[in-house]
Protein backbone atom coordinates (compact mmCIF):
# COMPACT_ATOMS: atom_id res chain seq x y z
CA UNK A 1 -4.34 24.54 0.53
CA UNK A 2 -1.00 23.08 1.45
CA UNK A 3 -2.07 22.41 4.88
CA UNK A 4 -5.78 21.10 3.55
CA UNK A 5 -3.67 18.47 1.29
CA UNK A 6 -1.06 17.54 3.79
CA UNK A 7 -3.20 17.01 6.74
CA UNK A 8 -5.13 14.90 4.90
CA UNK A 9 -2.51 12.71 3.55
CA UNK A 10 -0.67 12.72 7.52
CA UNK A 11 -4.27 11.92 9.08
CA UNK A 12 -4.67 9.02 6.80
CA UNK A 13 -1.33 7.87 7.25
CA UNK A 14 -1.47 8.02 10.83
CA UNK A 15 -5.02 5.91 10.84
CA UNK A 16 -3.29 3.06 8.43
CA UNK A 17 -0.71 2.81 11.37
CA UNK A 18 -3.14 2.58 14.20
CA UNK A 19 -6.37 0.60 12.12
CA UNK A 20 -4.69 -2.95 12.89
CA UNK A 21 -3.76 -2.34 16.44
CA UNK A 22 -6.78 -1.13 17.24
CA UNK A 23 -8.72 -4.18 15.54
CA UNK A 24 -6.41 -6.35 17.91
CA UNK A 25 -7.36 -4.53 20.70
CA UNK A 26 -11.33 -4.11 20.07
CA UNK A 27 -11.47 -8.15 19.11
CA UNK A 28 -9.13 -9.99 21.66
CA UNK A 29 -8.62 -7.16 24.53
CA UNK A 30 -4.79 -7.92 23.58
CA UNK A 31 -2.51 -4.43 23.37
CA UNK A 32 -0.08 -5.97 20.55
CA UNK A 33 2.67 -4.33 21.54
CA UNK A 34 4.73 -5.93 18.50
CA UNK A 35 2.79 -3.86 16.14
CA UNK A 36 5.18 -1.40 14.84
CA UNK A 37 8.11 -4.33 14.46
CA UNK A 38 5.24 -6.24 12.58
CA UNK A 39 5.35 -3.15 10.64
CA UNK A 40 8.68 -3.02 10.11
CA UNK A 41 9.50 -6.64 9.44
CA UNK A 42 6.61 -6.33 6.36
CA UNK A 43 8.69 -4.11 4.60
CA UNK A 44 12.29 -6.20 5.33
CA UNK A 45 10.70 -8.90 4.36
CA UNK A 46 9.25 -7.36 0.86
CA UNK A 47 12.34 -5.70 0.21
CA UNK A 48 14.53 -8.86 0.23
CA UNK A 49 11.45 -10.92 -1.82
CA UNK A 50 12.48 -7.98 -4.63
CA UNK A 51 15.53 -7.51 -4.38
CA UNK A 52 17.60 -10.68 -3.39
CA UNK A 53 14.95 -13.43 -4.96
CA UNK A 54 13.77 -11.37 -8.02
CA UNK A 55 9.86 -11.60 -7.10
CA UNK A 56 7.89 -9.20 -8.52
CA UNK A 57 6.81 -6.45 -6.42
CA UNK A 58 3.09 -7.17 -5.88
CA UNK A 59 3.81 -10.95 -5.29
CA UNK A 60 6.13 -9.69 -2.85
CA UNK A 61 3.90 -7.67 -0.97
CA UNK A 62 1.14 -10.17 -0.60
CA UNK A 63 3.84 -12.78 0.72
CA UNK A 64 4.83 -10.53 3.08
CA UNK A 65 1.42 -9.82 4.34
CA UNK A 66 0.16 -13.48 4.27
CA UNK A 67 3.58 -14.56 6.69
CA UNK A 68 3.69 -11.28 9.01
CA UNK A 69 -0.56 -12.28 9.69
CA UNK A 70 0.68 -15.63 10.15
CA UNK A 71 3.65 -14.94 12.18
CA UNK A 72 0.56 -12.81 14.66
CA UNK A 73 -1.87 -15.68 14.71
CA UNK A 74 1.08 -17.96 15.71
CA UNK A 75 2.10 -15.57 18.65
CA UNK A 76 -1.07 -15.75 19.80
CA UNK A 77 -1.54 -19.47 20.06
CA UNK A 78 2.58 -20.09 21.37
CA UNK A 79 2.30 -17.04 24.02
CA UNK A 80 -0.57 -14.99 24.61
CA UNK A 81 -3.12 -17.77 24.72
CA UNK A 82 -1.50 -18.62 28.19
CA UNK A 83 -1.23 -14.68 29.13
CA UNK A 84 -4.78 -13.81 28.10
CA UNK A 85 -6.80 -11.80 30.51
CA UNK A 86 -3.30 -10.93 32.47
CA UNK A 87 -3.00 -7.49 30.70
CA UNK A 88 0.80 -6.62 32.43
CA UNK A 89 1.76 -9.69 31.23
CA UNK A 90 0.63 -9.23 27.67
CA UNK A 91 1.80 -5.74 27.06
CA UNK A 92 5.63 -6.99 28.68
CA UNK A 93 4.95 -10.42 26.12
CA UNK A 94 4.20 -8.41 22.97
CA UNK A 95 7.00 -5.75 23.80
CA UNK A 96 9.58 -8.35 24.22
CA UNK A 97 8.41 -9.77 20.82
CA UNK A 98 9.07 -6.47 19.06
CA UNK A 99 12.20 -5.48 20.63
CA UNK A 100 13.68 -9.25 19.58
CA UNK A 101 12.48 -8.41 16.16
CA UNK A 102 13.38 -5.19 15.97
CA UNK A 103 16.97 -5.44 17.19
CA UNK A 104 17.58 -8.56 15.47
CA UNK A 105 17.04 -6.80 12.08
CA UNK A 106 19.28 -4.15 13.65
CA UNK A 107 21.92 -6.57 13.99
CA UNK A 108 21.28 -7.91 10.60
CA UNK A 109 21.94 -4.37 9.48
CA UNK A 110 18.66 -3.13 7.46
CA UNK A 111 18.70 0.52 8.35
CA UNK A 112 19.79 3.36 5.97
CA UNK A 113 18.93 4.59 2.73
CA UNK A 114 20.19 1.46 1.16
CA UNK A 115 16.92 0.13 1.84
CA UNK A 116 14.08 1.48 0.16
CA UNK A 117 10.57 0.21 -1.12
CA UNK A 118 10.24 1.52 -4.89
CA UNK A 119 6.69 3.83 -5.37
CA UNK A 120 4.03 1.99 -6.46
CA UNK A 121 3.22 4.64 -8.89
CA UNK A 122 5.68 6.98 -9.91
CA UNK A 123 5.37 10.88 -10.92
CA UNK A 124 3.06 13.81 -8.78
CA UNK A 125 0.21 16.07 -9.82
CA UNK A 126 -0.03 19.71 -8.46
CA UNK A 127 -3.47 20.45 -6.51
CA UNK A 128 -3.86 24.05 -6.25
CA UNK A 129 -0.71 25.05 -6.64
CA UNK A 130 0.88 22.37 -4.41
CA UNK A 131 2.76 19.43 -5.58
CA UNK A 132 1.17 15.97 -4.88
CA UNK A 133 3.33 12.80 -5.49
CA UNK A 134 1.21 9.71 -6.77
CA UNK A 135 2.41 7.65 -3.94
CA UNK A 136 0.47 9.94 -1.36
CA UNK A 137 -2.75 9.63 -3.39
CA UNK A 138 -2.48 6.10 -3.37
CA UNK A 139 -1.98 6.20 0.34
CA UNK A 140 -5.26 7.59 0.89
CA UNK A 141 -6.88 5.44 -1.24
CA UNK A 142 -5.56 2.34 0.41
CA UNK A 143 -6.94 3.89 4.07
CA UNK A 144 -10.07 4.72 2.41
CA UNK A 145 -10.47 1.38 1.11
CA UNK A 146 -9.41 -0.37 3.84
CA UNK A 147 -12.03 1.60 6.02
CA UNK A 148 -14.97 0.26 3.29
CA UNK A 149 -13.89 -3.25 3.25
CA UNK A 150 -13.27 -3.12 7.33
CA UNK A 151 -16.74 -2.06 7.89
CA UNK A 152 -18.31 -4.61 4.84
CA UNK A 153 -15.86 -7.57 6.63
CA UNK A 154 -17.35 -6.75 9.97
CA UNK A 155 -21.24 -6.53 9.02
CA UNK A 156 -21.62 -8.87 6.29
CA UNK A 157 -19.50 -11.82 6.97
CA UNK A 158 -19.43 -14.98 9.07
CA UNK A 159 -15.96 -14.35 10.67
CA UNK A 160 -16.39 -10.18 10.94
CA UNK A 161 -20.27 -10.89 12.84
CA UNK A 162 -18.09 -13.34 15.44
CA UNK A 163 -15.33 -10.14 15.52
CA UNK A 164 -18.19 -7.60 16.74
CA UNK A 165 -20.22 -10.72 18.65
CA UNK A 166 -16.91 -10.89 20.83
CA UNK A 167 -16.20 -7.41 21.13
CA UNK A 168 -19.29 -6.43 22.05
CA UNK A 169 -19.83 -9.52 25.16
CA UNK A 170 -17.60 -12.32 24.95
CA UNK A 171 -19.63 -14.82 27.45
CA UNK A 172 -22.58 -14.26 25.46
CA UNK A 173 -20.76 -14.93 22.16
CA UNK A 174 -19.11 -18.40 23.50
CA UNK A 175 -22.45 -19.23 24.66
CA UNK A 176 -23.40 -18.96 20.90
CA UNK A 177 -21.11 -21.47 20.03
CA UNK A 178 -17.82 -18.90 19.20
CA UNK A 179 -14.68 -20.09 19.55
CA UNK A 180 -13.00 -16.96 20.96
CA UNK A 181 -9.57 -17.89 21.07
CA UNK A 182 -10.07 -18.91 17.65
CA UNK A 183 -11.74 -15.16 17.06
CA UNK A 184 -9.03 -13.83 19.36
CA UNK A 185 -6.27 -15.44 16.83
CA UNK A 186 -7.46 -14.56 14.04
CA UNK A 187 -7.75 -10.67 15.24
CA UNK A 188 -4.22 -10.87 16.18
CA UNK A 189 -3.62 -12.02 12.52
CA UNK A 190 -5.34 -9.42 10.93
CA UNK A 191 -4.26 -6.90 13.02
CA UNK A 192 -0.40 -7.97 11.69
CA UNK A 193 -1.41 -8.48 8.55
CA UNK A 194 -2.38 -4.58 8.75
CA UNK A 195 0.36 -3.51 9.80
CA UNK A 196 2.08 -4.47 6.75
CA UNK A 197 -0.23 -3.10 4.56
CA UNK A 198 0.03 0.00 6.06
CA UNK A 199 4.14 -0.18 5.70
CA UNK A 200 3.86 -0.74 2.38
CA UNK A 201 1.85 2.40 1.67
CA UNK A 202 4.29 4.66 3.81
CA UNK A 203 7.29 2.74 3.60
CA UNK A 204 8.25 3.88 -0.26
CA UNK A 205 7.87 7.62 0.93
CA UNK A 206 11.69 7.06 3.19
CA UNK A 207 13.77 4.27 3.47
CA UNK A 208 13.15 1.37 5.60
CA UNK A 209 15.52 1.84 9.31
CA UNK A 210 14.77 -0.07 12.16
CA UNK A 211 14.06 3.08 14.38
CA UNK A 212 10.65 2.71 12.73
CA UNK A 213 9.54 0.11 14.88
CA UNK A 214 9.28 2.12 17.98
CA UNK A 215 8.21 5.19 15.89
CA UNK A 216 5.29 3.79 14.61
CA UNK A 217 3.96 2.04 18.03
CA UNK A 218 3.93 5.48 19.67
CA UNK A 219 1.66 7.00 16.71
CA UNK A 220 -0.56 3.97 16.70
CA UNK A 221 -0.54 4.35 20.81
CA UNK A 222 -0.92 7.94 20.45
CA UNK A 223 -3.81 7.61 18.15
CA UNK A 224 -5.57 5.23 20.25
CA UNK A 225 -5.35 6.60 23.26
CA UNK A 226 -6.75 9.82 21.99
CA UNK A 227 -10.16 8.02 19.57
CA UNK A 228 -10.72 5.25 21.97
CA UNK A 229 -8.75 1.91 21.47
CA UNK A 230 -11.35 -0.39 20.14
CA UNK A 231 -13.17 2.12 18.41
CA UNK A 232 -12.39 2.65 14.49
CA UNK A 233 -14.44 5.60 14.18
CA UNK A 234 -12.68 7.07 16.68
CA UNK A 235 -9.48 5.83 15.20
CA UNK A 236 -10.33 7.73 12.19
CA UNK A 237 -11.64 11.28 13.90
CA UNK A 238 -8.23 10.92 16.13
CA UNK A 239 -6.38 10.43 12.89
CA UNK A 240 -8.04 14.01 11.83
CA UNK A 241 -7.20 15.66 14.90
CA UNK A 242 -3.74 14.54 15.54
CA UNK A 243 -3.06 14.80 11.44
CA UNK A 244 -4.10 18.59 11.02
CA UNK A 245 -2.12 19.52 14.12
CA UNK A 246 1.34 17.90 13.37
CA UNK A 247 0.71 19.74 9.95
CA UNK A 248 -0.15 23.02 11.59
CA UNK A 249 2.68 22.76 14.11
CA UNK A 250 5.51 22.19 11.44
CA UNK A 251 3.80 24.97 9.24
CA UNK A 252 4.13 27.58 11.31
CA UNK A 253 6.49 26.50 13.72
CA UNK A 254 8.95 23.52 13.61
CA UNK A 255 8.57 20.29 12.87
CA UNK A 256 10.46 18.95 16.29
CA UNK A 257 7.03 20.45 17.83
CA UNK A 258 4.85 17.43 15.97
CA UNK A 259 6.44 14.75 18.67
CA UNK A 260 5.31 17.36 21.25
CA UNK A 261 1.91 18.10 20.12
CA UNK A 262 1.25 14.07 19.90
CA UNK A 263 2.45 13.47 23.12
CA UNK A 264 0.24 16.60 24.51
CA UNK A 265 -2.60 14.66 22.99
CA UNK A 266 -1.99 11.81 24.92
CA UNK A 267 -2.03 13.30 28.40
CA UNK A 268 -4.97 15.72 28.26
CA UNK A 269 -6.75 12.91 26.92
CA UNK A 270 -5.97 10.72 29.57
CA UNK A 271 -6.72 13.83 32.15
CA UNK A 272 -10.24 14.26 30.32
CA UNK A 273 -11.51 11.28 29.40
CA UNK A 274 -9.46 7.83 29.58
CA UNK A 275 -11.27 6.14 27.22
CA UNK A 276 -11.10 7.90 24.50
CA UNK A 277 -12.99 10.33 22.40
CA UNK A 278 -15.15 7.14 21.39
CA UNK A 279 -14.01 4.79 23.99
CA UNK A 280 -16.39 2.53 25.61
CA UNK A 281 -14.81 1.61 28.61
CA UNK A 282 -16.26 2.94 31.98
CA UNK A 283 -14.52 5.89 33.22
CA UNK A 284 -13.49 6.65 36.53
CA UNK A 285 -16.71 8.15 38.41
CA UNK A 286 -18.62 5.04 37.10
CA UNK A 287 -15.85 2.70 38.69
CA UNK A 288 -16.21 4.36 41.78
């Protein structure tokens, strides 16, 4: 039961981390690099809205969501609108961006236990003998959620319809009338303003350190890699896989093996089948 409960709550987590990079990726074909400083800078940036300019807390969060998206749509139209299509360029682009962040907050000196999101809701519930804290349940329900209204967004809009229109042949799309730097902008925003939403689910489980940055790119990478980078459903089966293992790993071994099993994930993935588990890009016999 512990490991039914746990894996669940770690698989979710680790899809909230990896849903808004992969929605940058499927939309614009850009690897945003600077997702897990986005990430990180959503939380900063609540933290100080509570606790230095007394704004409530769910004012706080939306303020930081709204400015981290817009911070993402203005990256892409003052850099990687002139990078686009040069992939190198892009990853080295959006790294730079996140290790300026990243060690500028450093600097700033937000890292420690002094920082720390408060729960959203407060107290736990035991599930079959295991302890549950409210703050996990609500985690699940925000990935859930976020899955409904991602799919809903993407079939039943305007703006989702050019998302998937864009994704699925970009020539075709423009020839439609799309804008798809405009498309590719916007993805870049959402995907940022993701990121925050997920750090505000996870972030009031720890305290906020700057170390997170890099942490969370490498699950959101890892997860990727292993569903298929522009593929949410595989996102979310990836999330599974990689979620019950970590949890198996630390249960009956140690938790230093998680990183290892992760990381293992990666590679034979990468041996077996580059794309992904749902990837839709050509492997290597059919580029041959």
């Amino acid at each position: 039961m512990e490991i039914l409960i746990y894996g669940i709550t770690n698989s979710v987590t680790l899809a909230l981390m990896a849903i808004g990079f992969s929605l940058t990726f499927g939309i614009s074909g850009v690897a945003n690099f600077a997702h897990g400083a986005f990430y990180l800078l959503g939380g900063i940036l609540t933290w100080i809205f509570i606790n230095h300019l007394g704004i409530p807390y769910f004012l706080s969060a939306l303020l930081s969501i709204l400015l981290v998206g817009l911070l993402g749509f203005l990256l892409y139209w003052g850099l990687m609108l002139r990078l686009r299509g040069l992939a190198i360029n892009e990853v080295i682009a959006t790294l730079a961006a996140a290790i300026v962040i990243i060690e500028v907050l450093r600097w700033l000196g937000f890292s420690g236990f002094t920082y720390v999101l408060p729960e959203f809701i407060k107290g736990s519930v035991n599930i079959g003998r295991v302890w549950l804290d409210y703050q996990r349940i609500f985690l699940v329900a925000i990935g859930v959620a976020l899955i409904l209204l991602f799919y809903l967004f993407t079939h039943h809009t305007k703006t989702g319809l050019s998302f998937r229109a864009i994704a699925q042949n970009e020539r075709t799309a423009i020839s439609l009338g799309i804008d798809s730097d405009w498309t590719a902008a916007l993805s870049l925003a959402f995907g940022s303003a993701l990121a925050v939403i997920a750090g505000l689910a996870i972030l009031p489980l720890g305290s906020i350190d700057t170390e997170l940055g890099y942490d969370i790119l490498i699950y959101a990478l890892a997860v990727g890699i292993v569903g298929g980078l522009e593929s949410i459903p595989g996102i979310v089966v990836a999330s599974f896989i990689l979620g019950f293992s970590q949890i198996a790993v630390a249960t009956f071994f140690k938790a230093q093996w998680q990183t290892v099993v992760t990381l293992g994930a990666i590679v034979v993935i990468l041996a077996v089948k580059p794309s992904g588990l749902f990837g839709k890009y050509k492997e290597l016999e059919e580029r041959v």
